[in-house]
Protein backbone atom coordinates (compact mmCIF):
# COMPACT_ATOMS: atom_id res chain seq x y z
CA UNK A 1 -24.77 -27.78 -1.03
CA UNK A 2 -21.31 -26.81 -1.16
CA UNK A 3 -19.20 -24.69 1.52
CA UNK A 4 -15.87 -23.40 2.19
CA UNK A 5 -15.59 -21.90 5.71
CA UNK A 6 -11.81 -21.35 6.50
CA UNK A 7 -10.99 -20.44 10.29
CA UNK A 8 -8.05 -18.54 10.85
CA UNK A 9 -6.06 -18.54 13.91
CA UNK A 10 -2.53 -17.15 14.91
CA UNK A 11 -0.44 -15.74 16.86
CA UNK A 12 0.50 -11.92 15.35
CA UNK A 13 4.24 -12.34 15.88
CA UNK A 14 7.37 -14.65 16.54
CA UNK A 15 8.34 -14.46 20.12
CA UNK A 16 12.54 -14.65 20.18
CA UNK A 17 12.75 -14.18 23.93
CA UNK A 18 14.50 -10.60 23.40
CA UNK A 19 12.03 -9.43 20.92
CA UNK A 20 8.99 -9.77 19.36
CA UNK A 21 9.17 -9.94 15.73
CA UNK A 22 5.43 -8.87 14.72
CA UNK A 23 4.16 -10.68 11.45
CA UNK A 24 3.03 -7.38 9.79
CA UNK A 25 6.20 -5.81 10.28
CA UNK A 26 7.76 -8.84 8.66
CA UNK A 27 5.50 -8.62 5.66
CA UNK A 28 6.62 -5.18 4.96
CA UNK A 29 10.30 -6.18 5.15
CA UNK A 30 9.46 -8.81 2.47
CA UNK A 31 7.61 -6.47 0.63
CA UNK A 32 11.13 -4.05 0.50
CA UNK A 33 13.26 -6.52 -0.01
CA UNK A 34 12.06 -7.76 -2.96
CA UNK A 35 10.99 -4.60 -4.58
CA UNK A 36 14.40 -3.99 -4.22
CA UNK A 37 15.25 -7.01 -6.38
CA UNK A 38 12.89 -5.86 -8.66
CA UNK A 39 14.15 -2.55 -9.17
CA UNK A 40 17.68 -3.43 -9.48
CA UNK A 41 16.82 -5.83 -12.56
CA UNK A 42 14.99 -2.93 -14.14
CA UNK A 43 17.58 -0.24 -13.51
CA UNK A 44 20.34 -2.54 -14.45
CA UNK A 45 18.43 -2.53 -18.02
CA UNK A 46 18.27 1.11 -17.75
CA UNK A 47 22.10 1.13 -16.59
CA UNK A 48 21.83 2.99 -14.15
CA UNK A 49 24.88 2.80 -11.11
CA UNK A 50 24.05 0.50 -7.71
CA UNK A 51 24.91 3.91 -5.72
CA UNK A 52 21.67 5.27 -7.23
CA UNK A 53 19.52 2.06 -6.82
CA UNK A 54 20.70 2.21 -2.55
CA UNK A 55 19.54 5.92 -2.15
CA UNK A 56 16.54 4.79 -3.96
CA UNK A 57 16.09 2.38 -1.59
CA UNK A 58 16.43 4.72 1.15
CA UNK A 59 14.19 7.87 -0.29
CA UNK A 60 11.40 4.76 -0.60
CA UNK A 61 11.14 3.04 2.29
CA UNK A 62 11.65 6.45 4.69
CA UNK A 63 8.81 8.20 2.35
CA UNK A 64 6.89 5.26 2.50
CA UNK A 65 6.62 4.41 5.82
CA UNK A 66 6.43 8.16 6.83
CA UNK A 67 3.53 8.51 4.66
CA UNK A 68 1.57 5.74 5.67
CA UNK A 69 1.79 6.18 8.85
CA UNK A 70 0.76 10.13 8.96
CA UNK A 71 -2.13 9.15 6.43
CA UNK A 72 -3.41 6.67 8.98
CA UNK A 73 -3.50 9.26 11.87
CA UNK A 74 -4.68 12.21 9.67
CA UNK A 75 -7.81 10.22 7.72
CA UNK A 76 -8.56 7.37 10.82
CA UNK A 77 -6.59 8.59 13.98
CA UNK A 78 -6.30 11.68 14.54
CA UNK A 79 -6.60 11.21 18.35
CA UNK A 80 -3.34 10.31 18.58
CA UNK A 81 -1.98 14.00 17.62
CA UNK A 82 -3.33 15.00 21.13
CA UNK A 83 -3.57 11.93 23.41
CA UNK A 84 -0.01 10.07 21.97
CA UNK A 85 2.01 11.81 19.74
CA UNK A 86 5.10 10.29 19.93
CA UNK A 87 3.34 7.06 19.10
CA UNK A 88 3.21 8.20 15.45
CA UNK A 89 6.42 8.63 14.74
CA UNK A 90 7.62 5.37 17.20
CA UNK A 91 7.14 1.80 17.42
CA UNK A 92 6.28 2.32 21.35
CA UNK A 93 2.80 3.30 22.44
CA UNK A 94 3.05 5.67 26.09
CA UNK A 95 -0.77 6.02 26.50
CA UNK A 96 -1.44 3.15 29.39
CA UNK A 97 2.00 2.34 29.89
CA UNK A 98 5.04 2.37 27.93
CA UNK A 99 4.78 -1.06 25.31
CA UNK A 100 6.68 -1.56 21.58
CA UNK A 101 3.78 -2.31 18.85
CA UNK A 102 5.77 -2.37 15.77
CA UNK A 103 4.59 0.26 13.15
CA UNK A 104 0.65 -0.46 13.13
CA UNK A 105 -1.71 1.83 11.88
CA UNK A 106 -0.56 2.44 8.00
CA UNK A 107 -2.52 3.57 5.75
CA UNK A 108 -1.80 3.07 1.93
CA UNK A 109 -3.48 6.33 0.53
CA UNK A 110 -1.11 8.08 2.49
CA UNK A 111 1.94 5.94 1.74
CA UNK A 112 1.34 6.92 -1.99
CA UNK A 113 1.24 10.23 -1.84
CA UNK A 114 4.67 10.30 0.30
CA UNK A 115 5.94 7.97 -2.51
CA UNK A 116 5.58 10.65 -5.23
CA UNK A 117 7.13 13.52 -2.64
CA UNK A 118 9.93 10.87 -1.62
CA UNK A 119 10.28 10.08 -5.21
CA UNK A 120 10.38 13.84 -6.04
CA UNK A 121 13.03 14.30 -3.92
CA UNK A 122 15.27 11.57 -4.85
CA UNK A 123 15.13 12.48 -8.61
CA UNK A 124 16.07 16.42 -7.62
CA UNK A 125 19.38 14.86 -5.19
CA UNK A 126 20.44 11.75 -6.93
CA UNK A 127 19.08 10.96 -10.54
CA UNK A 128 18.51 13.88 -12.05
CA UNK A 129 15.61 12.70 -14.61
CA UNK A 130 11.87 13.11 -14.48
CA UNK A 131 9.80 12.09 -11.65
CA UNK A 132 7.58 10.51 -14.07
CA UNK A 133 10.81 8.30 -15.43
CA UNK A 134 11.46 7.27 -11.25
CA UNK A 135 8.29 6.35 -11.04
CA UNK A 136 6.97 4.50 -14.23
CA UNK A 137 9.51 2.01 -13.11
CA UNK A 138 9.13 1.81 -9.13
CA UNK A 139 5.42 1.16 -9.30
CA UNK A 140 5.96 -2.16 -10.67
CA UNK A 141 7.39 -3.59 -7.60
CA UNK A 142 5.17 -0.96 -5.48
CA UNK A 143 2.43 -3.53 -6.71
CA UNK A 144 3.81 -6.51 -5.69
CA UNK A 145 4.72 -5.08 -2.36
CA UNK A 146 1.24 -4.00 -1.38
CA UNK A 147 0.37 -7.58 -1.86
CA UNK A 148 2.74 -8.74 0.45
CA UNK A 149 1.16 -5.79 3.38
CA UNK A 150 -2.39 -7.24 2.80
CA UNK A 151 -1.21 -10.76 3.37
CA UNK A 152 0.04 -8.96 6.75
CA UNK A 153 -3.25 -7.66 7.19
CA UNK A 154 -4.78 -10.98 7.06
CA UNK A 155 -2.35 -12.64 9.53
CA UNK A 156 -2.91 -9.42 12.05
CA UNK A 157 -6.88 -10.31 11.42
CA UNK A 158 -7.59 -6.61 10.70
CA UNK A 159 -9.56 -4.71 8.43
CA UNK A 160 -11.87 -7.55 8.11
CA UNK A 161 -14.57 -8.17 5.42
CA UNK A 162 -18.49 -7.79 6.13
CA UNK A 163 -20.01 -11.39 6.88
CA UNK A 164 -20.89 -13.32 4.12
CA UNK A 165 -23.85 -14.60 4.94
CA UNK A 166 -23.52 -18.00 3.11
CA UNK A 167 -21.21 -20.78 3.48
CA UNK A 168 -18.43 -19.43 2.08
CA UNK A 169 -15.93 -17.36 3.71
CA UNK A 170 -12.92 -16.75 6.41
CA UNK A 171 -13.71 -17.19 10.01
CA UNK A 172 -11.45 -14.85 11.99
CA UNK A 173 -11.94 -17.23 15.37
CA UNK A 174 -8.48 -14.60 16.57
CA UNK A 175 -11.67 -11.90 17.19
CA UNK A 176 -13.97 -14.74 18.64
CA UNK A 177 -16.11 -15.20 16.19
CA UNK A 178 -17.71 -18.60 14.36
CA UNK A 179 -19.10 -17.01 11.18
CA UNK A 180 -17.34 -16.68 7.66
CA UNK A 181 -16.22 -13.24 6.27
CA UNK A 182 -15.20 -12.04 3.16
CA UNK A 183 -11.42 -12.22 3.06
CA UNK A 184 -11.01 -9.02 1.71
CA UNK A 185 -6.92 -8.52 2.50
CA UNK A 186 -6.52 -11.53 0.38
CA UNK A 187 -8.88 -10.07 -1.89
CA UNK A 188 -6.58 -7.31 -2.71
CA UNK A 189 -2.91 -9.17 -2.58
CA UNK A 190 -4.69 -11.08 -4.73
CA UNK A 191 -5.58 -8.47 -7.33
CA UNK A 192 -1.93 -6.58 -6.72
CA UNK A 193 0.09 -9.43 -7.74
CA UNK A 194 -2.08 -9.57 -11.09
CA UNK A 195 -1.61 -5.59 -11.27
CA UNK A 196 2.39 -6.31 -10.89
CA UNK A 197 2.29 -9.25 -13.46
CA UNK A 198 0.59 -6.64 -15.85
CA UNK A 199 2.84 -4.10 -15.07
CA UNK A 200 6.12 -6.17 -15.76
CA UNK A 201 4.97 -7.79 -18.36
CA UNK A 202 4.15 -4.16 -20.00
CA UNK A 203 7.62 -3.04 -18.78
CA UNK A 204 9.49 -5.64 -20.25
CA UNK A 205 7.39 -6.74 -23.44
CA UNK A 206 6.38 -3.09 -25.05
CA UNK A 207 7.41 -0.23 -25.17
CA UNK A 208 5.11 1.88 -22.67
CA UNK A 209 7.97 2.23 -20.05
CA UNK A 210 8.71 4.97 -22.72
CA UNK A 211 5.99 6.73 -23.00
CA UNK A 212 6.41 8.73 -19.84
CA UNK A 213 3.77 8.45 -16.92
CA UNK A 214 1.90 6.21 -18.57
CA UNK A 215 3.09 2.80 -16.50
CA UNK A 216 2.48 5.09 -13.21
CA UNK A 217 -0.86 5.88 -14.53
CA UNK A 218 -1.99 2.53 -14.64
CA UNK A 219 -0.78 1.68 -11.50
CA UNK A 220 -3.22 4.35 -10.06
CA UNK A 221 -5.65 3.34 -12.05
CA UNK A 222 -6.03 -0.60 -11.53
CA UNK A 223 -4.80 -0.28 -7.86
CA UNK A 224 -7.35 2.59 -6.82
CA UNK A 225 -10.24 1.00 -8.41
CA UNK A 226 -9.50 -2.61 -6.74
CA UNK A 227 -9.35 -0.83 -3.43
CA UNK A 228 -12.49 1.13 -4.24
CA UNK A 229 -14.52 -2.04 -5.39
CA UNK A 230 -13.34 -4.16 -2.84
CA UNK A 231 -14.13 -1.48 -0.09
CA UNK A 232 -17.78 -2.20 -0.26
CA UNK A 233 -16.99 -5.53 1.52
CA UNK A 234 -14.76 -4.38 4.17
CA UNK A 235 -16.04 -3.58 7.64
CA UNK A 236 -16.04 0.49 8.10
CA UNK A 237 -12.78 1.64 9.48
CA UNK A 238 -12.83 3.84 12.94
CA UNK A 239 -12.55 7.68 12.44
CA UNK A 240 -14.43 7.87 9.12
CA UNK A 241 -14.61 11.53 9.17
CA UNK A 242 -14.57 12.34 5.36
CA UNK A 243 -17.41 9.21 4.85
CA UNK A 244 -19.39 10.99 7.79
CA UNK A 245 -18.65 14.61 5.86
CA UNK A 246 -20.88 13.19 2.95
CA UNK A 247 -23.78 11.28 5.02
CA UNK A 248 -21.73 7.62 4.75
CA UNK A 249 -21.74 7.27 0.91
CA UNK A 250 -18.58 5.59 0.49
CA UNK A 251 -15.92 5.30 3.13
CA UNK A 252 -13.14 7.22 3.49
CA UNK A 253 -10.67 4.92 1.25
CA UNK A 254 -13.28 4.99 -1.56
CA UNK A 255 -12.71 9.01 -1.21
CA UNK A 256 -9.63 9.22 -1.24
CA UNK A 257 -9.56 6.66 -4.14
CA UNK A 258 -11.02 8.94 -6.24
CA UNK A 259 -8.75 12.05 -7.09
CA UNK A 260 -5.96 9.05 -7.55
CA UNK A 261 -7.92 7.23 -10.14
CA UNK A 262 -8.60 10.72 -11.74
CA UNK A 263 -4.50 11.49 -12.07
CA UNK A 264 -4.06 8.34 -13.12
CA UNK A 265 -6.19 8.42 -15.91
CA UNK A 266 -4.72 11.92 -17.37
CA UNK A 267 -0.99 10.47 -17.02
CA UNK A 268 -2.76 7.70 -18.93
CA UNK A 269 -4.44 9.76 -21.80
CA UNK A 270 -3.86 13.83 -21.60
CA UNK A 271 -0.59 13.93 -20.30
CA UNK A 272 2.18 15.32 -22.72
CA UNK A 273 5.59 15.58 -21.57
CA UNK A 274 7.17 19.06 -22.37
CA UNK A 275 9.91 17.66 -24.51
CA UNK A 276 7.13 16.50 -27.01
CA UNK A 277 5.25 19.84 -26.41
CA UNK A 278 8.61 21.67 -27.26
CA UNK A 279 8.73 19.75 -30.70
């Protein structure tokens, strides 16, 4: 009989004396940086100015982070508002003692819908095209980046899989345990590098970058339904209050999956831009 039991053990940050530089925090600095690379190859074949490309930068990772982090305290925290409130906004935790965390507790249904706001915004102040235009080409290094914030995950040992129950798994031995999980983070980078490959090779190789929304479309679409399927072998979440709404169904990121799947599919197939409803 064959196994594969893998068990994972580190240390959740560098120490540099000064400063602790927190692996998860690192990951999402990777994951920035080169979405930023990415983005400046496609809007140099758009030709579009650097200026634009830097506020884009900005508007993203300010809406991003923003959004992940009040979607984490408004579907799993929402403690916080009352007992640390400052916490949310901060890298610091007060509660028990003053102490820096990084920016922990992000949730990725909430950094999408900041995206679209963020990317809203940006579009009205600096580009002055669509938001569907903005965001047909963002997504594709959006889903290279959220591999790069699981891979994070799996460092931090958080937001484990359910036990295996065979020979086959990850054994988180950070949490003290000696039996194999699913490794669900790597699970989804997994799947979000092959949603970015599809995406840039779609970008770059037809012509459905101009067929607006349709790219961003199938971002929500692919990315949504991986986190929906692969949510039935993660570990429930704390502070599952929509999943406890509906008597523990599906979880809460299987919810809130749902309505984003469901947009995606009408930029996919009903959506007509009002320049070809004008014709």
């Amino acid at each position: 009989m064959y196994s594969l039991q893998v068990v994972w053990e580190t240390k959740k940050f560098i120490d540099l004396g000064f400063f602790k530089l927190h692996y998860y925090s690192l990951m999402w600095i990777v994951a920035f940086v080169i979405g930023f690379y990415i983005t400046k190859r496609i809007y140099k074949n758009e030709n579009q100015s650097n200026e634009s490309l830097d506020s884009l930068f900005i508007y993203s990772v300010l809406g991003i982070m923003l959004g992940a982090r009040l979607g984490h305290v408004l579907f799993y925290q929402t403690e916080l508002i009352t007992e640390d409130f400052f916490s949310i906004f901060l890298p610091f935790k007060f509660k028990g003692g003053f102490e820096f965390t990084g920016f922990q507790g992000l949730a990725s249904h909430g950094a999408a819908i900041a995206m679209i706001i963020s990317m809203y915004l940006y579009n009205k102040k600096v580009l002055k095209k669509t938001v569907l235009w903005i965001l047909d080409r963002v997504v594709v290094a959006v889903a290279l980046g959220a591999a790069f914030v699981r891979i994070g995950n799996f460092i931090n040992s958080e937001i484990i899989g359910k036990p295996t129950n065979s020979d086959f798994g990850v054994i988180f031995a950070e949490l003290g345990e000696s039996f194999p999980r699913h490794a669900t983070q790597l699970y989804e980078a997994g799947c979000y590098v092959i949603i970015f490959i599809i995406l840039y090779v779609l970008y770059w190789k037809t012509k459905k970058a101009n067929k607006e929304g349709y790219l961003f479309g199938l971002f929500l679409v692919l990315l949504w339904s991986v986190r929906f399927i692969i949510e039935f072998f993660k570990e429930p979440q704390s502070g599952e209050y929509l999943s406890d709404a509906i008597g523990n169904v599906i979880n809460n990121g299987q919810i809130l999956s749902i309505p984003l799947i469901l947009v995606g599919l009408y930029f996919m197939f009903f959506y007509k831009p009002k320049a070809n409803l004008e014709s």
